[in-house]
Protein backbone atom coordinates (compact mmCIF):
# COMPACT_ATOMS: atom_id res chain seq x y z
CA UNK A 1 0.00 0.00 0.00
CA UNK A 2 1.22 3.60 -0.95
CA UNK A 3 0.09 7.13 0.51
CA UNK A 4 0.10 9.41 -2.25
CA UNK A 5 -0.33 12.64 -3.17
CA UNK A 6 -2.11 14.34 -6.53
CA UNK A 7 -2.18 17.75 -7.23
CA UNK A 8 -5.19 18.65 -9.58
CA UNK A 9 -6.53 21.59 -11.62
CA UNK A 10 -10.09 21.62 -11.96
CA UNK A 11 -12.49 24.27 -14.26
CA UNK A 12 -15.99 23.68 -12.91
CA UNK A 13 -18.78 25.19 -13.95
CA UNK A 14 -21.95 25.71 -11.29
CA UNK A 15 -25.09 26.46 -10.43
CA UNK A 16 -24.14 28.52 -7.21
CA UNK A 17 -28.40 28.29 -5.85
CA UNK A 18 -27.78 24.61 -6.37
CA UNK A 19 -24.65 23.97 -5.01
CA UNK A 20 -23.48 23.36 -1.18
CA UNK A 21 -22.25 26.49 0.71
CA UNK A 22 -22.74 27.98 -2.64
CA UNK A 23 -19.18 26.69 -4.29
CA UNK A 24 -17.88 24.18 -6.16
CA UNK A 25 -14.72 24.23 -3.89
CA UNK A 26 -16.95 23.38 -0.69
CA UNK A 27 -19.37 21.09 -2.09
CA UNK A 28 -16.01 19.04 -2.87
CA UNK A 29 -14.55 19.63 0.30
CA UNK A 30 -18.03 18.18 1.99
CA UNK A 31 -18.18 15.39 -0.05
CA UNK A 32 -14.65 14.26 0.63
CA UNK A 33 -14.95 14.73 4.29
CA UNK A 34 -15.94 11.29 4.99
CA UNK A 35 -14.25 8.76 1.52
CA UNK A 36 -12.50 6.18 3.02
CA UNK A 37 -8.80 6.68 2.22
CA UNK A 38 -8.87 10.69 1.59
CA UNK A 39 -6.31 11.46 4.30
CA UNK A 40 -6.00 15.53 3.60
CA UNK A 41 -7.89 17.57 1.47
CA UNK A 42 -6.93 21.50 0.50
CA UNK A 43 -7.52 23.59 -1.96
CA UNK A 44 -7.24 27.25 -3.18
CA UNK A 45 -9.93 29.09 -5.32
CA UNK A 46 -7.45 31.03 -8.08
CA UNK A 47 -10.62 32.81 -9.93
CA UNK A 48 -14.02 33.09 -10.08
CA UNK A 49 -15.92 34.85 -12.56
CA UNK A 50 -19.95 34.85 -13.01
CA UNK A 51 -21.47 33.92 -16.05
CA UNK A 52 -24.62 35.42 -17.23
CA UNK A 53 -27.54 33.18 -17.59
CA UNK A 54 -27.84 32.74 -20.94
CA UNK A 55 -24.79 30.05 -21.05
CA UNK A 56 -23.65 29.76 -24.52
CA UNK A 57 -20.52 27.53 -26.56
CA UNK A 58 -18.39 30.79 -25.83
CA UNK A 59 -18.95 30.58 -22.00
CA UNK A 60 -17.79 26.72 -21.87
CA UNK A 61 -14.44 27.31 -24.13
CA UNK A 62 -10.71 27.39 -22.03
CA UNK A 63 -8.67 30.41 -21.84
């Protein structure tokens, strides 16, 4: 058995009425509170922009 550690970049896209505490980051964080094996979780939110509501192709394509 190995401990190991992952460093990941996620782009996530959200419905922030829908979502808990109202971010993507947190709603992770909760759910991964209680996996077996997740030893340490910690993350950083690097930006955040809202979208309008009319979510088009333009919206969805990477910087």
């Amino acid at each position: 058995m190995a401990i190991k550690k992952q460093v990941i970049v996620f782009s996530i896209l959200f419905d922030e009425d829908e979502t808990h505490a109202k971010s993507a980051a947190e709603a992770i964080s909760h759910r991964l509170y209680n996996e077996e094996g997740i030893m340490e979780w910690d993350y950083k939110i690097k930006r955040e922009e809202e979208l309008t509501a009319d979510i088009d192709d333009e919206d969805l394509k990477e910087d």
